[in-house]
N, C-alpha and C. Protein backbone atom coordinates (compact mmCIF):
# COMPACT_ATOMS: atom_id res chain seq x y z
N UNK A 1 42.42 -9.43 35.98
CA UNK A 1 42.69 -8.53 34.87
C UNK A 1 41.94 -9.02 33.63
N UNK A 2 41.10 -7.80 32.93
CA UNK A 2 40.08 -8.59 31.64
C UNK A 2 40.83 -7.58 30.51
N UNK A 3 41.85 -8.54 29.66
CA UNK A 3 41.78 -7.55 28.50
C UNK A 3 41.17 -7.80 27.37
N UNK A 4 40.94 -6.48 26.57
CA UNK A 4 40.16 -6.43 25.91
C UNK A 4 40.03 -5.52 24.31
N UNK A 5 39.89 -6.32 23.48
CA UNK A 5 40.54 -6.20 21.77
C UNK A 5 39.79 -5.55 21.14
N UNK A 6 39.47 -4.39 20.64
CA UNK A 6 38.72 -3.99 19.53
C UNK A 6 38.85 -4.33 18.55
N UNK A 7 38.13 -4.23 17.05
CA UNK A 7 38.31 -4.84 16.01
C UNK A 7 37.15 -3.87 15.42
N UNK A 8 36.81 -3.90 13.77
CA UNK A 8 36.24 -4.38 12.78
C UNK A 8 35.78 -2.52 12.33
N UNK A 9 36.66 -1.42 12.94
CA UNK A 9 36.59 0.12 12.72
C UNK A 9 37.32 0.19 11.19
N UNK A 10 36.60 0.95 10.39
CA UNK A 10 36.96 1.57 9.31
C UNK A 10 36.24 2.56 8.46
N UNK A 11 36.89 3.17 7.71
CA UNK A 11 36.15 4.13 6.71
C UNK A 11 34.90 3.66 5.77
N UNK A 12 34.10 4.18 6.31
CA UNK A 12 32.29 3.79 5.43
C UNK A 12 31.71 5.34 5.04
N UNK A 13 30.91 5.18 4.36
CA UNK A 13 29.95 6.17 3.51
C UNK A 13 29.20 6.54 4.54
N UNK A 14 28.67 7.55 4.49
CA UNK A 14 27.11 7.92 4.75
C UNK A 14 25.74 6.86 4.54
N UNK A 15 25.61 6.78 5.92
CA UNK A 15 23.96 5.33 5.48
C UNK A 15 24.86 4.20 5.34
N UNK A 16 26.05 3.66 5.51
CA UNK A 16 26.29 1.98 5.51
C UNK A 16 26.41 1.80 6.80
N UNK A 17 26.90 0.89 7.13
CA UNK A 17 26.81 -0.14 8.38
C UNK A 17 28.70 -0.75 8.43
N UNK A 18 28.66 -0.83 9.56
CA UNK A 18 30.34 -1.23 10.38
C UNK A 18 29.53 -2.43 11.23
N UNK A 19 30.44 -3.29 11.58
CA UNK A 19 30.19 -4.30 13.22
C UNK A 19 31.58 -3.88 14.02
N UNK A 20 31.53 -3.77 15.24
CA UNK A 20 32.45 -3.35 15.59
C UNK A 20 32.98 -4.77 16.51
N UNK A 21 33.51 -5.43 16.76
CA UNK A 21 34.23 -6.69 17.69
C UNK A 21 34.52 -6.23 18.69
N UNK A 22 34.56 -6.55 19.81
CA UNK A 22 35.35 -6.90 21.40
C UNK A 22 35.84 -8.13 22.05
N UNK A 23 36.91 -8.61 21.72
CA UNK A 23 37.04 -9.95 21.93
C UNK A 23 38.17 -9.77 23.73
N UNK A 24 37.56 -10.57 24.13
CA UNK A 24 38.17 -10.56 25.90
C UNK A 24 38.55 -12.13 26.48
N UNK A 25 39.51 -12.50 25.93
CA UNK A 25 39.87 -13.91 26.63
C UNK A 25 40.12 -14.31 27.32
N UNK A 26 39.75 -15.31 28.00
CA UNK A 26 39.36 -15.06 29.40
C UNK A 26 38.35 -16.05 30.11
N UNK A 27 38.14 -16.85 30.76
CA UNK A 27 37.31 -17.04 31.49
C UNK A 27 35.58 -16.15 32.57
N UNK A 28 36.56 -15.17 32.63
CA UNK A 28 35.81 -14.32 33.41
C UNK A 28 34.68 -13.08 32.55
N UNK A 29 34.88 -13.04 31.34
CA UNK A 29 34.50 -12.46 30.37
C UNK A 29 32.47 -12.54 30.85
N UNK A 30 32.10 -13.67 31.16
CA UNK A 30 30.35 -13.53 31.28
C UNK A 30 29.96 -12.80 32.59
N UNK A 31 31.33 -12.62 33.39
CA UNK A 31 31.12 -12.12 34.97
C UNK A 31 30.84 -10.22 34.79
N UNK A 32 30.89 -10.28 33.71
CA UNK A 32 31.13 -8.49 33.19
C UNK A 32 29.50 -7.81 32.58
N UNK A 33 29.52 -7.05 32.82
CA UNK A 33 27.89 -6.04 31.61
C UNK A 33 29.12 -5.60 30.96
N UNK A 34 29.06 -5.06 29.43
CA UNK A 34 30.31 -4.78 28.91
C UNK A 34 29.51 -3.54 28.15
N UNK A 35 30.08 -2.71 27.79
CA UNK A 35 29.66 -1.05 27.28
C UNK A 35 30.47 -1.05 26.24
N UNK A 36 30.22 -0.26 25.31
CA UNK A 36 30.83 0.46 24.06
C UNK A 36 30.55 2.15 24.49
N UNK A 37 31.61 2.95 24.42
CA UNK A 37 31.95 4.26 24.27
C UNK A 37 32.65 4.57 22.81
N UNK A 38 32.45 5.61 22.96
CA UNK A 38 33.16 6.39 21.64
C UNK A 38 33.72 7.79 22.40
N UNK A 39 34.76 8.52 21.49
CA UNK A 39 35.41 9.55 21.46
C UNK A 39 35.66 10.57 20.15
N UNK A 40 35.08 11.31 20.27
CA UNK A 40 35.74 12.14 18.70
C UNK A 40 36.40 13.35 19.18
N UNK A 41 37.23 13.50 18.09
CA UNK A 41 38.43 14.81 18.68
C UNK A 41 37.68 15.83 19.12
N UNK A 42 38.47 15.97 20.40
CA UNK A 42 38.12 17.55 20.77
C UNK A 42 36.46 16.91 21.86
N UNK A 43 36.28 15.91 21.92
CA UNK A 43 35.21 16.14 22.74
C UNK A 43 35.30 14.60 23.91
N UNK A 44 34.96 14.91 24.92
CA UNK A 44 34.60 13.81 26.21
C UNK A 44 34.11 12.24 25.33
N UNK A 45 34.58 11.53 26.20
CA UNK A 45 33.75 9.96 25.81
C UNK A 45 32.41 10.28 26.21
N UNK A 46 31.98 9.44 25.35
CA UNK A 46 30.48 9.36 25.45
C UNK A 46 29.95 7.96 25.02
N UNK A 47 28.69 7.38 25.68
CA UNK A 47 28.05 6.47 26.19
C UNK A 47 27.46 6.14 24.35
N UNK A 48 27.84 4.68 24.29
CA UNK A 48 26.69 4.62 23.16
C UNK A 48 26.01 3.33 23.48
N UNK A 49 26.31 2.36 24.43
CA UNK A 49 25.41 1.32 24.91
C UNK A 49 26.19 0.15 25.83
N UNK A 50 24.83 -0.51 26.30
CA UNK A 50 25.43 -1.36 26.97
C UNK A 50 25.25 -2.90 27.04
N UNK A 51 25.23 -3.64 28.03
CA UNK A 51 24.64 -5.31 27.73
C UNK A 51 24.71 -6.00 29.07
N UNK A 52 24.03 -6.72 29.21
CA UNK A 52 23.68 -7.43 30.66
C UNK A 52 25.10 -8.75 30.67
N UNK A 53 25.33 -9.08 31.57
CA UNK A 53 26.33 -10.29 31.11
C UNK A 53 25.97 -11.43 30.67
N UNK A 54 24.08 -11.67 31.29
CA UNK A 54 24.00 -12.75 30.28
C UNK A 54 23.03 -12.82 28.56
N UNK A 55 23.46 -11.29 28.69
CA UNK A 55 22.79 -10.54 27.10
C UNK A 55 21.57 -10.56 26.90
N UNK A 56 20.70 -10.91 27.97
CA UNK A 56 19.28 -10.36 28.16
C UNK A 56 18.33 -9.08 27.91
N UNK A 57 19.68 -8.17 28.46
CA UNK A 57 18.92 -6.65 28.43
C UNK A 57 20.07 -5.81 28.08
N UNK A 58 19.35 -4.66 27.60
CA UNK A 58 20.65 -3.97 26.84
C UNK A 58 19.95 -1.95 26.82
N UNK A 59 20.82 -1.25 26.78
CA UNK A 59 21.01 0.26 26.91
C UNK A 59 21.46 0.93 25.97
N UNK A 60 20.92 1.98 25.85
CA UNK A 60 21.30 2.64 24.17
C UNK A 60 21.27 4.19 24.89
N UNK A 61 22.01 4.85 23.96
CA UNK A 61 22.61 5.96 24.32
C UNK A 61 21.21 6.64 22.96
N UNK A 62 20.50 7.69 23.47
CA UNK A 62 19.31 8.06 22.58
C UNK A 62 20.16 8.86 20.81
N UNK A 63 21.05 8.85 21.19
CA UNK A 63 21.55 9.18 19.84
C UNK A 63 21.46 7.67 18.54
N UNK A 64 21.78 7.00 19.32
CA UNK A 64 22.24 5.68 18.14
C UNK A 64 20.94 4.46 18.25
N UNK A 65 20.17 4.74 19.12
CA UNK A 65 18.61 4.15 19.40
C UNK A 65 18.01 3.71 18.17
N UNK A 66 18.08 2.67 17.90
CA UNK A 66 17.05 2.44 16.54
C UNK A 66 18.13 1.84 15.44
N UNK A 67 18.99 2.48 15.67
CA UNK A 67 20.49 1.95 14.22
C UNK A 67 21.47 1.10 14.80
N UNK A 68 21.68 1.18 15.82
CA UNK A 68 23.16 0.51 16.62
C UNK A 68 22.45 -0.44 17.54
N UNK A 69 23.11 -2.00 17.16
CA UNK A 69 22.49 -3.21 18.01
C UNK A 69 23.84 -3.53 19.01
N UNK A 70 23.63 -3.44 20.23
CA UNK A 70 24.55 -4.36 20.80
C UNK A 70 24.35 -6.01 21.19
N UNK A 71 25.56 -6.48 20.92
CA UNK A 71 25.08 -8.03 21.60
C UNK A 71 26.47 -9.16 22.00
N UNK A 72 26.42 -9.87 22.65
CA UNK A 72 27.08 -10.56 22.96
C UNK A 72 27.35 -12.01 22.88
N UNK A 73 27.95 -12.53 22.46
CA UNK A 73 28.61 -14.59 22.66
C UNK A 73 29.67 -14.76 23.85
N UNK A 74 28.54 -15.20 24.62
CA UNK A 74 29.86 -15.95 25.67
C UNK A 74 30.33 -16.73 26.10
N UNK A 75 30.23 -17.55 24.46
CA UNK A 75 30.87 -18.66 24.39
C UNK A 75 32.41 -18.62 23.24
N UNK A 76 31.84 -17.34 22.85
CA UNK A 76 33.25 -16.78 21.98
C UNK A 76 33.81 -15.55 22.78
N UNK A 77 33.52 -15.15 24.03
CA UNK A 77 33.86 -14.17 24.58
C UNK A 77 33.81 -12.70 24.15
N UNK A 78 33.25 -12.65 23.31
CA UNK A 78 32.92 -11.40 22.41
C UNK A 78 31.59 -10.54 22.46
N UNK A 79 31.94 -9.20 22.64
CA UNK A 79 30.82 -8.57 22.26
C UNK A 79 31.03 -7.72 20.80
N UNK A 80 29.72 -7.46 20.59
CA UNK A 80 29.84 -6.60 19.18
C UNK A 80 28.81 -5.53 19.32
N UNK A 81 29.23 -4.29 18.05
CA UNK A 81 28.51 -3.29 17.83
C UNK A 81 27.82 -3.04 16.68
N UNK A 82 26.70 -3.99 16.18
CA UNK A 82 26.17 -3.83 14.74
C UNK A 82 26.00 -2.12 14.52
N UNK A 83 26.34 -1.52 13.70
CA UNK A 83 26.00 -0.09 13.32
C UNK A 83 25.58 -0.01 12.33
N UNK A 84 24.39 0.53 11.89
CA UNK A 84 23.72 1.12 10.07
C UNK A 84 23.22 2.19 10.49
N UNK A 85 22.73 2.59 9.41
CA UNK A 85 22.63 4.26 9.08
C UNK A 85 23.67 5.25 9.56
N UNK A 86 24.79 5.09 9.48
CA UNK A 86 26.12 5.65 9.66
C UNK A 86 25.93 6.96 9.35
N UNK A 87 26.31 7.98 10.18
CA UNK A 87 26.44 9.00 9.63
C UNK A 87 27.70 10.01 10.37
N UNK A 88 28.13 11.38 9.74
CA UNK A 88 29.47 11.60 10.15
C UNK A 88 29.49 12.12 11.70
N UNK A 89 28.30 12.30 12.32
CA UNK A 89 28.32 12.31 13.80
C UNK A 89 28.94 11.33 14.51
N UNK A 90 28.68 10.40 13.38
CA UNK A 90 29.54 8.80 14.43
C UNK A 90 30.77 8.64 14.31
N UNK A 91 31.55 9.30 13.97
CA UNK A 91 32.47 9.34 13.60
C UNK A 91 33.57 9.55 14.89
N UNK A 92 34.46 8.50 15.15
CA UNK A 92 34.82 8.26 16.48
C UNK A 92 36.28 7.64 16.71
N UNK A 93 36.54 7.29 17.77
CA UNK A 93 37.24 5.81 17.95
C UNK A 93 36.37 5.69 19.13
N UNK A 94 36.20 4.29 18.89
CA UNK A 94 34.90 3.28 19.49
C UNK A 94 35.69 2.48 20.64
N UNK A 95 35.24 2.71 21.47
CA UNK A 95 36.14 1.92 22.69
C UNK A 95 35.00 0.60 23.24
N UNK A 96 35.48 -0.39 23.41
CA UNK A 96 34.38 -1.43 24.63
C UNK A 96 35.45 -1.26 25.81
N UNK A 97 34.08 -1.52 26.95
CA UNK A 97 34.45 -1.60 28.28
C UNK A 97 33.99 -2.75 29.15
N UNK A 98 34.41 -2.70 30.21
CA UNK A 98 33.74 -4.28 31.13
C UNK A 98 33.73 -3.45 32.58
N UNK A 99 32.82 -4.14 33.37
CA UNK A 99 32.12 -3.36 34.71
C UNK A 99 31.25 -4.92 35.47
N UNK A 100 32.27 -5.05 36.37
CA UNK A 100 31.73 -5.93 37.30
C UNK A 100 30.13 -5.80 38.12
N UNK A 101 30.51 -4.31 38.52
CA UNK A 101 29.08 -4.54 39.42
C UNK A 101 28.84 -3.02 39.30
N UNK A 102 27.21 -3.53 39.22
CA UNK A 102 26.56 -2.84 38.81
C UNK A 102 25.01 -2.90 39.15
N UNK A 103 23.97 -2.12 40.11
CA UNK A 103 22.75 -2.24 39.86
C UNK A 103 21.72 -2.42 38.67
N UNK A 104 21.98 -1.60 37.77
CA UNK A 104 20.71 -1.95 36.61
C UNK A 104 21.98 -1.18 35.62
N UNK A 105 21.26 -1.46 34.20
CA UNK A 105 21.95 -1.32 33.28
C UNK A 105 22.39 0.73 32.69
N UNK A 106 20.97 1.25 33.18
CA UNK A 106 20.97 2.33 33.15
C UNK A 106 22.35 3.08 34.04
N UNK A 107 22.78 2.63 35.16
CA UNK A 107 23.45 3.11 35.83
C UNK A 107 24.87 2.70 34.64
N UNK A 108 25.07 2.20 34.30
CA UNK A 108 26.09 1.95 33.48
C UNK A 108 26.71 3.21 31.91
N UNK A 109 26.27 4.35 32.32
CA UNK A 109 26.26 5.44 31.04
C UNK A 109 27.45 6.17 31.52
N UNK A 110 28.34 5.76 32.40
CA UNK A 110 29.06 6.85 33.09
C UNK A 110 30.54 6.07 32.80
N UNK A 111 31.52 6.98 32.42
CA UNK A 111 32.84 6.20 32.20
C UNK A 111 33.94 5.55 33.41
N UNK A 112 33.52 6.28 34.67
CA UNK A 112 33.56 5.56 35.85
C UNK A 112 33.23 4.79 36.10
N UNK A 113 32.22 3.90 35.78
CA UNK A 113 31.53 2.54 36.16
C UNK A 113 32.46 1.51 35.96
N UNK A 114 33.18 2.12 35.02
CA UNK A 114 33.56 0.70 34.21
C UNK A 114 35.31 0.19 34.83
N UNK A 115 35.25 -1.17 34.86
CA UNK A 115 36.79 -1.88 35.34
C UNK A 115 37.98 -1.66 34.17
N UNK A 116 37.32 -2.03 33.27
CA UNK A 116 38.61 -2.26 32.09
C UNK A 116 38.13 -1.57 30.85
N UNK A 117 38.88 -1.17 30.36
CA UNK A 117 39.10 -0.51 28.61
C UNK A 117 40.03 -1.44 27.86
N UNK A 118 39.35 -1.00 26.31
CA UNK A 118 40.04 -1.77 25.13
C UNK A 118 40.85 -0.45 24.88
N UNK A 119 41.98 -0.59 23.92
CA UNK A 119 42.80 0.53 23.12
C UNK A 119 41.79 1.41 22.28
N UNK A 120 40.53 0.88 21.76
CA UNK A 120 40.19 1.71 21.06
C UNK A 120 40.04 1.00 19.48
N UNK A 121 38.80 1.54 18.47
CA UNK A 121 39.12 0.72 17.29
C UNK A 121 38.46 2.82 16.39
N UNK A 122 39.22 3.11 15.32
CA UNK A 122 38.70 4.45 14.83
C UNK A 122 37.55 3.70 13.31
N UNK A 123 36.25 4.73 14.09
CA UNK A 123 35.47 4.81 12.69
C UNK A 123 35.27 6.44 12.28
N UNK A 124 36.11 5.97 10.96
CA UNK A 124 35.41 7.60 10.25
C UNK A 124 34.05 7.33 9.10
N UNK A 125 33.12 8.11 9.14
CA UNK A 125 31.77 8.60 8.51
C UNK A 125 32.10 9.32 7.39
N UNK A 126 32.11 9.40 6.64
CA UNK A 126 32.43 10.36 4.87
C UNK A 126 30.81 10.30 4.41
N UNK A 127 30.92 12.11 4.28
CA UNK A 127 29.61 12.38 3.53
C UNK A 127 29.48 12.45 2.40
């Protein structure tokens, strides 16, 4: 069992920047590729990236490509979601996930892939 903590969601402007936390304690935490999803009312989760377990290679959902860094310590068991250029499309609750196995990272965009979910952390966007 991997659980797993969101953190660092809150109300930002238009054009600033959030980090979002995933903290998973645990031993087993580097055995995972770990994903960030989001949700906004009224619509399906959706894919905003991903990370290799040993944070080598990483997947971006073409919406957040260029603004949103993912990355990982797994020596603090944590992944994170650097976000800038914020805008009210992003506007969400931001979920991380963990996914044992997996061929390549691409295959990882699908909310089935994944073993475990966090509760969720909400970012709202104000224009």
């Amino acid at each position: 069992q991997v659980q797993l903590v969101e953190s660092g969601g809150g109300l930002v402007q238009a054009g600033g920047s959030l980090r979002l936390s995933c903290a998973a304690p645990g031993r087993t935490f580097r055995n995972y590729a770990m994903g960030w999803f989001r949700q906004a009312p009224g619509k399906e989760r959706e894919f905003v990236a991903v990370i290799s377990r040993s944070g080598g290679s990483t997947y971006y959902a073409d919406s957040v490509k260029g603004r949103f860094t993912i990355a990982r310590d797994n020596a603090k068991n944590t992944v994170y979601l650097q976000m800038n250029s914020l805008n009210p499309d992003d506007t969400a609750v931001y979920y991380c996930a963990a996914a044992y196995r997996y061929i390549a990272l691409s295959t990882l965009s699908t909310v089935g892939k994944y073993d475990y979910w966090g509760q969720g952390t909400q970012v709202t966007v104000s224009s």
